[in-house]
Protein backbone atom coordinates (compact mmCIF):
# COMPACT_ATOMS: atom_id res chain seq x y z
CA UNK A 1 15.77 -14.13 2.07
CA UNK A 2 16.46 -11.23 4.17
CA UNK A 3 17.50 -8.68 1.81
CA UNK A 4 14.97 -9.52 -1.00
CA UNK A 5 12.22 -8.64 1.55
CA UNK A 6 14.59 -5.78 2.42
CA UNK A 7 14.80 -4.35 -1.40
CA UNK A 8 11.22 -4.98 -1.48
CA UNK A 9 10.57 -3.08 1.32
CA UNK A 10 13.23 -0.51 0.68
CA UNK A 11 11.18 0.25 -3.30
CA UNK A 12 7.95 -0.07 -1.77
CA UNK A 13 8.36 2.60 0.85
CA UNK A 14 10.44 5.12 -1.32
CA UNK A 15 7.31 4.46 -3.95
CA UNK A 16 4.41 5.48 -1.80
CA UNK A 17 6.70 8.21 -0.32
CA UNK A 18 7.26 9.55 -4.01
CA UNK A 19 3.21 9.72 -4.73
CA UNK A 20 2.53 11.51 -0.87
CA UNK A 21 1.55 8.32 1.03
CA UNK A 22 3.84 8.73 3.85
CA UNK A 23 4.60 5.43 5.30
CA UNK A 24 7.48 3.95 7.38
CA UNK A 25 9.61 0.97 6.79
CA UNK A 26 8.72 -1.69 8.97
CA UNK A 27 11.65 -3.10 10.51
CA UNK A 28 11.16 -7.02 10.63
CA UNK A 29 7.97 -8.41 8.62
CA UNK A 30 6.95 -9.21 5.09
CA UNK A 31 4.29 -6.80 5.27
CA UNK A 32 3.93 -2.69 5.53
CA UNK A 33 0.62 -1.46 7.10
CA UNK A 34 0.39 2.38 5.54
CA UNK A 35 -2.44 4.24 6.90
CA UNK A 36 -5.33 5.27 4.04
CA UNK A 37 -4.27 8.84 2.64
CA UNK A 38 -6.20 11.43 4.40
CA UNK A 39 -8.34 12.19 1.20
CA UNK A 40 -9.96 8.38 1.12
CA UNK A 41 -10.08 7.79 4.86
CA UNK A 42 -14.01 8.15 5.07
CA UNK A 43 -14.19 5.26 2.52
CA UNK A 44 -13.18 3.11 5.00
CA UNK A 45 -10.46 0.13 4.43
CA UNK A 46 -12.67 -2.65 2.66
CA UNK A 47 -13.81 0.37 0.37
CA UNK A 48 -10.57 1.87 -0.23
CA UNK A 49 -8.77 -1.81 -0.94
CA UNK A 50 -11.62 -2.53 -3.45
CA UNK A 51 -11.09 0.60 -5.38
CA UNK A 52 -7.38 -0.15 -5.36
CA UNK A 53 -7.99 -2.92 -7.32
CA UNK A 54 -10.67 -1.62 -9.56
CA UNK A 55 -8.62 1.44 -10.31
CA UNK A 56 -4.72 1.06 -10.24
CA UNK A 57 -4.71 -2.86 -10.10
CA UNK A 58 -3.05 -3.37 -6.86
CA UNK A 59 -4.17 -5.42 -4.29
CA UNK A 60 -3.77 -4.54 -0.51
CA UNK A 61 -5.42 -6.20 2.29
CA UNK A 62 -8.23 -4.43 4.28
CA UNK A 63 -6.97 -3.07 7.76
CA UNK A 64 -10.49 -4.03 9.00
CA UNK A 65 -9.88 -7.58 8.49
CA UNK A 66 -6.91 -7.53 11.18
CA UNK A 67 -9.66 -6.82 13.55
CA UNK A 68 -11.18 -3.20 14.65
CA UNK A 69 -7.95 -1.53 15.68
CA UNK A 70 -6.75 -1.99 12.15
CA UNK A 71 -9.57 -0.19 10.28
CA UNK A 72 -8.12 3.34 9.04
CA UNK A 73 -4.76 1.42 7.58
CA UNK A 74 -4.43 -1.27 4.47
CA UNK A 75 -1.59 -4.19 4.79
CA UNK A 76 0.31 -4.53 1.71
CA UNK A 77 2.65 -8.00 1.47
CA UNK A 78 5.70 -7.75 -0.05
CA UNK A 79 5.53 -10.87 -2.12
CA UNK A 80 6.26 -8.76 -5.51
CA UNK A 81 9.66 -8.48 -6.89
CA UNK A 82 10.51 -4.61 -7.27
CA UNK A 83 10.03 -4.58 -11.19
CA UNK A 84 6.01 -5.15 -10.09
CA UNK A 85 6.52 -2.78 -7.07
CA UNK A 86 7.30 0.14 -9.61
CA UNK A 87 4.34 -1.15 -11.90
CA UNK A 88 2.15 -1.08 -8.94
CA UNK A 89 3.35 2.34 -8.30
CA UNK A 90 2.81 3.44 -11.49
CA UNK A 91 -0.93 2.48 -11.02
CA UNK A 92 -1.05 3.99 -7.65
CA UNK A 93 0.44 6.96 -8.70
CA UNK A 94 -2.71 7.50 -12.04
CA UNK A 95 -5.56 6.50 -9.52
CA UNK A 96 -4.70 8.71 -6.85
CA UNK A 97 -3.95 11.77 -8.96
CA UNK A 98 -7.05 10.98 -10.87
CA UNK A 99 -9.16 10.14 -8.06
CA UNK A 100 -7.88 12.50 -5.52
């Protein structure tokens, strides 16, 4: 299973690097916490997950929820194979041009 997680992680984090959400690649987890882009980082996490959904139909997990030392950050699970990673990009790429 490791290198499906690995690919995953691998299109994931050249994705959000390609739009301008600078993240790192996590080095041993099923998950990538990538702090909100500076532009949305009043909104908050809860606020900034929700209009993920609403507006480029990806779902990410509220920092917030991880407790208080996560708000500022959204958790995004790499259960997606990377055909849906680039769709999910593709989203992410629309809402954040058009909302930012």
């Amino acid at each position: 299973m490791q290198p499906v997680y690995q690919s995953r992680r691998d299109a994931l984090v050249k994705g959000l690097n390609e739009i301008g959400w600078t993240v790192a690649a996590p080095k041993g987890t099923m998950f990538l916490w990538a702090p909100i882009p500076e532009p949305y980082k009043q909104m908050g996490s809860v606020e900034f997950a929700s209009m993920l959904v609403k507006e480029a139909h990806v779902a990410v997990s509220p920092g917030v929820g991880f407790g208080p030392g996560g708000e500022g950050n959204v958790r995004f699970a790499l259960i997606e194979n990377e055909a849906r990673i680039r769709q999910g990009m593709r989203g992410l790429r629309k809402a954040l041009t058009r909302l930012g």
